[in-house]
N, C-alpha and C. Protein backbone atom coordinates (compact mmCIF):
# COMPACT_ATOMS: atom_id res chain seq x y z
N UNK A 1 0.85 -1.17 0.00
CA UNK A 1 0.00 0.00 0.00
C UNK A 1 0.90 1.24 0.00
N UNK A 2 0.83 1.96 -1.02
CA UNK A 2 1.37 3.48 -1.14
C UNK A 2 0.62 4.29 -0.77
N UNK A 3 1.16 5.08 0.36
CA UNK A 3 0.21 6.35 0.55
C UNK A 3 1.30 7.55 0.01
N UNK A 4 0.68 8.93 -0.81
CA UNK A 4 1.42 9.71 -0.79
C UNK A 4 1.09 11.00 -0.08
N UNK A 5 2.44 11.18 -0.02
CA UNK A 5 2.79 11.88 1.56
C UNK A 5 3.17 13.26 0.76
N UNK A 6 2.32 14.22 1.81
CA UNK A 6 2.32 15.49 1.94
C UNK A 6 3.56 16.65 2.30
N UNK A 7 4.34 15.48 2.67
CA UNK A 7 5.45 16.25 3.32
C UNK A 7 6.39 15.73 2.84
N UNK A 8 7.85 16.20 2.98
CA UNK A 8 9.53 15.58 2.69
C UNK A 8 10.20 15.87 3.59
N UNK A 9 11.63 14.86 3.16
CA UNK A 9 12.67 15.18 4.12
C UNK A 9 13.37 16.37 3.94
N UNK A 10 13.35 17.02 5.31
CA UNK A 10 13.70 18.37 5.64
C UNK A 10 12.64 19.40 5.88
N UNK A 11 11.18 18.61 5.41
CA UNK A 11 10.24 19.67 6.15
C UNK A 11 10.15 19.70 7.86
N UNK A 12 9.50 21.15 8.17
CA UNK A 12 9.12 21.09 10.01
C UNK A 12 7.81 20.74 9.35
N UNK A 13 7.84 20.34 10.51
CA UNK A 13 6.23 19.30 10.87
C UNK A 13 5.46 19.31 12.21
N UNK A 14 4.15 19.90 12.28
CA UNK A 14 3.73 19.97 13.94
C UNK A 14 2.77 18.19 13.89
N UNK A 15 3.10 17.77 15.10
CA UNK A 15 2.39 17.10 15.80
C UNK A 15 1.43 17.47 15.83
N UNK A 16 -0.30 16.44 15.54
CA UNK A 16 -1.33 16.55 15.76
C UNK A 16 -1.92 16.25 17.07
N UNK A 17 -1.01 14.84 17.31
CA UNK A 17 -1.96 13.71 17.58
C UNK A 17 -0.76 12.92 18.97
N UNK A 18 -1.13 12.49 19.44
CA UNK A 18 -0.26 11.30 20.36
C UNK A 18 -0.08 12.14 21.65
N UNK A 19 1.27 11.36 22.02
CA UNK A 19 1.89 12.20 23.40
C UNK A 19 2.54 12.86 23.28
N UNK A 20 2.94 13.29 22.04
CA UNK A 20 3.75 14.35 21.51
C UNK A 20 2.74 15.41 20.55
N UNK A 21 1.76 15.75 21.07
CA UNK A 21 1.09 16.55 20.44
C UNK A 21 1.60 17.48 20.38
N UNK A 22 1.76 18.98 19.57
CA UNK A 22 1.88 20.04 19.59
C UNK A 22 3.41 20.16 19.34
N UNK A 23 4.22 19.31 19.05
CA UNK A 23 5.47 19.35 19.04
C UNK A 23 5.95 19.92 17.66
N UNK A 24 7.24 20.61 17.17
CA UNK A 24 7.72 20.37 15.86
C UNK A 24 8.84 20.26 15.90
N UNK A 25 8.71 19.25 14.53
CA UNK A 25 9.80 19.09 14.34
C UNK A 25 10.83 18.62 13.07
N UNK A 26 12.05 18.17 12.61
CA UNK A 26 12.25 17.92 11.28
C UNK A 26 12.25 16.52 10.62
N UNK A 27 11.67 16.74 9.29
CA UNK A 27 11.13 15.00 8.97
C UNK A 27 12.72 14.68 8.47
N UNK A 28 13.17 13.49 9.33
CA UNK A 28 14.21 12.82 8.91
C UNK A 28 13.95 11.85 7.99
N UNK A 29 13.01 10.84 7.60
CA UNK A 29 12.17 9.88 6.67
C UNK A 29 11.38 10.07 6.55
N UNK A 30 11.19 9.52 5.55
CA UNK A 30 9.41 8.93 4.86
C UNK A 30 9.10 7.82 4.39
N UNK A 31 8.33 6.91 4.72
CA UNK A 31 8.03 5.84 4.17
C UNK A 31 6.85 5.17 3.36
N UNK A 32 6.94 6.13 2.31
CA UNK A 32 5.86 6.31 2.19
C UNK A 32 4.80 4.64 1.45
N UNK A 33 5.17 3.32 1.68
CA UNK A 33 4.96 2.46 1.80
C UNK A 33 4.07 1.89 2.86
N UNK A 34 4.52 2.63 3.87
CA UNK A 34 4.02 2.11 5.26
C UNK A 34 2.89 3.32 5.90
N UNK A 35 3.39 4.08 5.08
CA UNK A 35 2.45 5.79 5.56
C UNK A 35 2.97 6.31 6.92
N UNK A 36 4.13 6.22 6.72
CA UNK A 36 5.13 6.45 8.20
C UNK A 36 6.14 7.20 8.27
N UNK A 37 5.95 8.41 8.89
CA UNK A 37 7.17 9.16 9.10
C UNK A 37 8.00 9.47 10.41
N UNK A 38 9.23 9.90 9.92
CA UNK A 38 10.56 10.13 11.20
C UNK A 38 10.72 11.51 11.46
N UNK A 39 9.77 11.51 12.57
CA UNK A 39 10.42 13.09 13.35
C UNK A 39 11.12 13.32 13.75
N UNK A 40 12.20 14.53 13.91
CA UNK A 40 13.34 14.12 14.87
C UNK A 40 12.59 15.18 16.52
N UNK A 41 13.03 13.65 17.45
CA UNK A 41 12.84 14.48 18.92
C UNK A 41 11.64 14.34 18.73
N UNK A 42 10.44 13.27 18.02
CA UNK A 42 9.39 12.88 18.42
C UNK A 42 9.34 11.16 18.73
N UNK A 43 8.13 11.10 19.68
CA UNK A 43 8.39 9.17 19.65
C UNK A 43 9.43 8.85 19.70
N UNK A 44 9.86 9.21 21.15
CA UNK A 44 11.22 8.81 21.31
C UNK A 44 11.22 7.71 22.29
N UNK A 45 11.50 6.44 21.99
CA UNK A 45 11.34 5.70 22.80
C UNK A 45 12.75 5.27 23.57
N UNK A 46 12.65 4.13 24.55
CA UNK A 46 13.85 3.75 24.93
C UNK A 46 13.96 2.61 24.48
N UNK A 47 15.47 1.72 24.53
CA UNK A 47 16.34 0.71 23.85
C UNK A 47 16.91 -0.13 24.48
N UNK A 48 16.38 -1.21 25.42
CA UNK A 48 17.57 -1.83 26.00
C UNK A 48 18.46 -2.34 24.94
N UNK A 49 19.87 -2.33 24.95
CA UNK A 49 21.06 -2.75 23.89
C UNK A 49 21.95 -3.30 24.71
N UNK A 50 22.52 -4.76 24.38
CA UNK A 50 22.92 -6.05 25.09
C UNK A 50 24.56 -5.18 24.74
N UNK A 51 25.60 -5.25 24.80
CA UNK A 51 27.18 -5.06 24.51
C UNK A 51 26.95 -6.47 23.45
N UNK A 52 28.03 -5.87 22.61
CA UNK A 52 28.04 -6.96 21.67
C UNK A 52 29.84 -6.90 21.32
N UNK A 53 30.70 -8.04 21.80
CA UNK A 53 32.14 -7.78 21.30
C UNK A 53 32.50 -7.04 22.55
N UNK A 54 34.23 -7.04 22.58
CA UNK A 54 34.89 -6.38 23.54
C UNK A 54 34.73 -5.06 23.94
N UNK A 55 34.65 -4.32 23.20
CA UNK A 55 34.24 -2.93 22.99
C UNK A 55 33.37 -1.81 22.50
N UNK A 56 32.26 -2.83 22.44
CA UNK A 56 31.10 -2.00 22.53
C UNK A 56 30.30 -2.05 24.08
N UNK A 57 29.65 -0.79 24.36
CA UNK A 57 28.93 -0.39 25.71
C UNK A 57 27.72 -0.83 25.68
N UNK A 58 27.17 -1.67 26.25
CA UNK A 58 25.65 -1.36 26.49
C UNK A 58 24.95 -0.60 27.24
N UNK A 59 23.74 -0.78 27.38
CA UNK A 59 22.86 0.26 28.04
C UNK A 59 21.47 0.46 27.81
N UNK A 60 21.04 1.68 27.81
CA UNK A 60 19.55 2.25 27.83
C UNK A 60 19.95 3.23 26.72
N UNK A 61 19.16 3.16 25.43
CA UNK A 61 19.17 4.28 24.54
C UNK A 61 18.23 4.62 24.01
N UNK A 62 17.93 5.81 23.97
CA UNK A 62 16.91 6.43 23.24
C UNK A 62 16.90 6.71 21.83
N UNK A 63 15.85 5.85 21.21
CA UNK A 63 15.72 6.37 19.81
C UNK A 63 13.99 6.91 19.53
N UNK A 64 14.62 7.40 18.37
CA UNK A 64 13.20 8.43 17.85
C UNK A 64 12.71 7.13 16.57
N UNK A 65 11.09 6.74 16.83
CA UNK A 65 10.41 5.69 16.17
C UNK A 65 9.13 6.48 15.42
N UNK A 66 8.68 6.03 14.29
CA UNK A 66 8.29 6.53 13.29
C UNK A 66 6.76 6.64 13.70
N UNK A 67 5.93 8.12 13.28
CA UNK A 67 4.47 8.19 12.89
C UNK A 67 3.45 8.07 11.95
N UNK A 68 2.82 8.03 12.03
CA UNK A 68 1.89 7.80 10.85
C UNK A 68 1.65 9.59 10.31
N UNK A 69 1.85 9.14 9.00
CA UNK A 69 1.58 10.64 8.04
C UNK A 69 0.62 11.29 8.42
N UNK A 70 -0.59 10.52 8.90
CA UNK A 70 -2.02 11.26 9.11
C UNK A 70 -1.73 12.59 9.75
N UNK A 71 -0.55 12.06 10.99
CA UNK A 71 -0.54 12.88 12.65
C UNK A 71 0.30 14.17 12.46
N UNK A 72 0.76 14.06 11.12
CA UNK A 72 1.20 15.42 11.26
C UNK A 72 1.25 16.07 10.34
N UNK A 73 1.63 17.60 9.99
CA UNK A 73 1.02 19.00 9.52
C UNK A 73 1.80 19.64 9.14
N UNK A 74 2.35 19.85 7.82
CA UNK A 74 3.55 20.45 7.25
C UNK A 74 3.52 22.22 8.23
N UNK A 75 4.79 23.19 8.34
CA UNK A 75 4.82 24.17 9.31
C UNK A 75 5.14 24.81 7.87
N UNK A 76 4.79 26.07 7.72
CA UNK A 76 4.49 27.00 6.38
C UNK A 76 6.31 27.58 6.56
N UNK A 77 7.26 27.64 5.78
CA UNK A 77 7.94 29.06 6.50
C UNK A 77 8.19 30.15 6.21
N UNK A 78 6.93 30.85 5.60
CA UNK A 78 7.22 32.23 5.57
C UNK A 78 5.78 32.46 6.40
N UNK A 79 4.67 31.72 6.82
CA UNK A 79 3.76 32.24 7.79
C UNK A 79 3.69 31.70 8.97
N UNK A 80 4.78 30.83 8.70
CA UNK A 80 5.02 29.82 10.08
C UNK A 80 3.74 29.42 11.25
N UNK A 81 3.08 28.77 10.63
CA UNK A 81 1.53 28.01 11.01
C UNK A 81 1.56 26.84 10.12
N UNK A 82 1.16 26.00 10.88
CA UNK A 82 0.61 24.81 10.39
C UNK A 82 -0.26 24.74 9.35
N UNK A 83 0.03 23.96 7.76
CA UNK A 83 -0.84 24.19 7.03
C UNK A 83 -1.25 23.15 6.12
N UNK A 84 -2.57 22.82 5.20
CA UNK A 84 -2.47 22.11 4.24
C UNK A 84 -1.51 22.68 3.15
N UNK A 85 -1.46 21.29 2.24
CA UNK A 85 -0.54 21.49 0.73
C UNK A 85 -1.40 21.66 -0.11
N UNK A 86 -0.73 22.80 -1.45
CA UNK A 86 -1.82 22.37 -2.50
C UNK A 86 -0.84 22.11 -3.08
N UNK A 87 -1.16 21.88 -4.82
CA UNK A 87 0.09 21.62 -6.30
C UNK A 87 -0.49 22.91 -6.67
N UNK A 88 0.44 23.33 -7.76
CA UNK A 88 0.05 24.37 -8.89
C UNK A 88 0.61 24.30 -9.31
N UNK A 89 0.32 24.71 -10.88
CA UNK A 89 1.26 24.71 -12.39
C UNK A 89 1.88 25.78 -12.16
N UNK A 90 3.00 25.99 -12.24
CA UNK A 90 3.58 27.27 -12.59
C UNK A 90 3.68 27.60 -14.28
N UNK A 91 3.96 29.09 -14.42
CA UNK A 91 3.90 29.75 -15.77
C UNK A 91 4.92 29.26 -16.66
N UNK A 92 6.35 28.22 -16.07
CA UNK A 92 7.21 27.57 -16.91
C UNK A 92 6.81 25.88 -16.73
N UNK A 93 5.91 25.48 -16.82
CA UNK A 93 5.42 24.44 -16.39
C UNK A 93 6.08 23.30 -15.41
N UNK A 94 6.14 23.96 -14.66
CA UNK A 94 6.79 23.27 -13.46
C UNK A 94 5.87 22.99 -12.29
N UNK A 95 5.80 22.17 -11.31
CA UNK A 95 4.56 21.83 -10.52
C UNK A 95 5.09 22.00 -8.98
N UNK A 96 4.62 22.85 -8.25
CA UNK A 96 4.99 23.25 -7.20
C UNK A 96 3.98 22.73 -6.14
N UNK A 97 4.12 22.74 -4.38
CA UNK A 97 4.11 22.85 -3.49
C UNK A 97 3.78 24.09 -3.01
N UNK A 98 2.11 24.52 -2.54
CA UNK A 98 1.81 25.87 -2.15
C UNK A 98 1.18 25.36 -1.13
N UNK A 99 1.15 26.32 -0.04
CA UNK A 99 0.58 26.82 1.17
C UNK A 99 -1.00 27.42 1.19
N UNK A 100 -1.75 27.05 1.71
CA UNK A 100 -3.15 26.68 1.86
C UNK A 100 -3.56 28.21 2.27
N UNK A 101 -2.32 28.72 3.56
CA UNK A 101 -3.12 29.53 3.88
C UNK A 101 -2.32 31.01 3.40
N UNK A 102 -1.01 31.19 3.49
CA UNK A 102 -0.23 32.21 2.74
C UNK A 102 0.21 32.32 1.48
N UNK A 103 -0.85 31.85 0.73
CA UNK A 103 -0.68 31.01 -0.49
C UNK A 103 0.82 31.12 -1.04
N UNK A 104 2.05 30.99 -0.61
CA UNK A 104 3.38 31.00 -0.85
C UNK A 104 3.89 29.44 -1.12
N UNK A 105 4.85 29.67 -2.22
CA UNK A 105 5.49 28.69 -2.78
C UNK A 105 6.02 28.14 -1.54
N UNK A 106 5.92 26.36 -1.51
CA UNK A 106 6.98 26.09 -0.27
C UNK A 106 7.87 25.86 -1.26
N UNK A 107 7.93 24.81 -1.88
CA UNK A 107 9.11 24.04 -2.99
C UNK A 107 8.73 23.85 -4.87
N UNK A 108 9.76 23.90 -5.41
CA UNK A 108 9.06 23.19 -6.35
C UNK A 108 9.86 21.74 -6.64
N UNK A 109 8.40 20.93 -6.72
CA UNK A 109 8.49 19.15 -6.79
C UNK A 109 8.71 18.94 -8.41
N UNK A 110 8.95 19.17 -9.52
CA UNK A 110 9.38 18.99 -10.51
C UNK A 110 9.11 19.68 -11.91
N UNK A 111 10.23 19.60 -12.59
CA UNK A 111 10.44 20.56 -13.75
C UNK A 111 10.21 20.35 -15.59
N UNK A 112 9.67 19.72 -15.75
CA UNK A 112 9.19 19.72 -17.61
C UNK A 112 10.48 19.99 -17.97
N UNK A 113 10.96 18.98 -18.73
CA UNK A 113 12.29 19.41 -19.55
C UNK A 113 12.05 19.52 -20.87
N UNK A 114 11.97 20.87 -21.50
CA UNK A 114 11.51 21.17 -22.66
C UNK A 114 12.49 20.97 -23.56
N UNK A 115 12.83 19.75 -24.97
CA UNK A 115 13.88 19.53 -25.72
C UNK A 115 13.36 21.14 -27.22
N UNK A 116 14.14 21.20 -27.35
CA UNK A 116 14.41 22.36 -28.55
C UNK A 116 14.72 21.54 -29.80
């Protein structure tokens, strides 16, 4: 199952939903297979880790474990609020990433390569 995902790596992203509601933060993955993304400094769980070999440490470690796309909300940054995505054609036919509510370009997602 493909879900496609609203967001990329390197967007901020607010938390909707969980015990980390209200949080933001930066999408390190996407999976978009599983409909699962990597916040960083969200769902951070803990790790027991056995030593493995002479010189490695074990312990208690904290890692950051993946959300579901639903739970979170691309962060605009030039109105910096939480927002939906739209697409739009641009005037060189290129297809961009706009902001719902400051209607501002976030990115553009790809470019028409016009041969001459």
């Amino acid at each position: 199952m493909n879900i496609k995902s609203h967001v990329k790596v390197g967007d901020t992203v607010l938390v909707l939903t969980g015990k980390d509601e209200g949080k933001k933060g930066k999408v390190l993955e996407v999976l978009p297979k599983d409909g699962k993304v990597l916040v960083e400094d969200v769902n951070v769980r803990k790790k027991h880790k056995k030593p493995r070999g002479a010189n490695q440490q074990g312990g208690i470690i904290e890692q950051a474990s993946h959300i579901h796309l639903s739970n979170v909300m691309l962060v605009c940054q030039s109105c910096k609020q939480p927002t939906r995505v739209g697409k739009r054609f641009l005037d060189d036919g290129s297809k961009a990433r706009v902001c719902k509510k400051c209607d501002e370009i976030i990115d553009i997602i790809s470019s028409k390569g016009k041969k001459e």
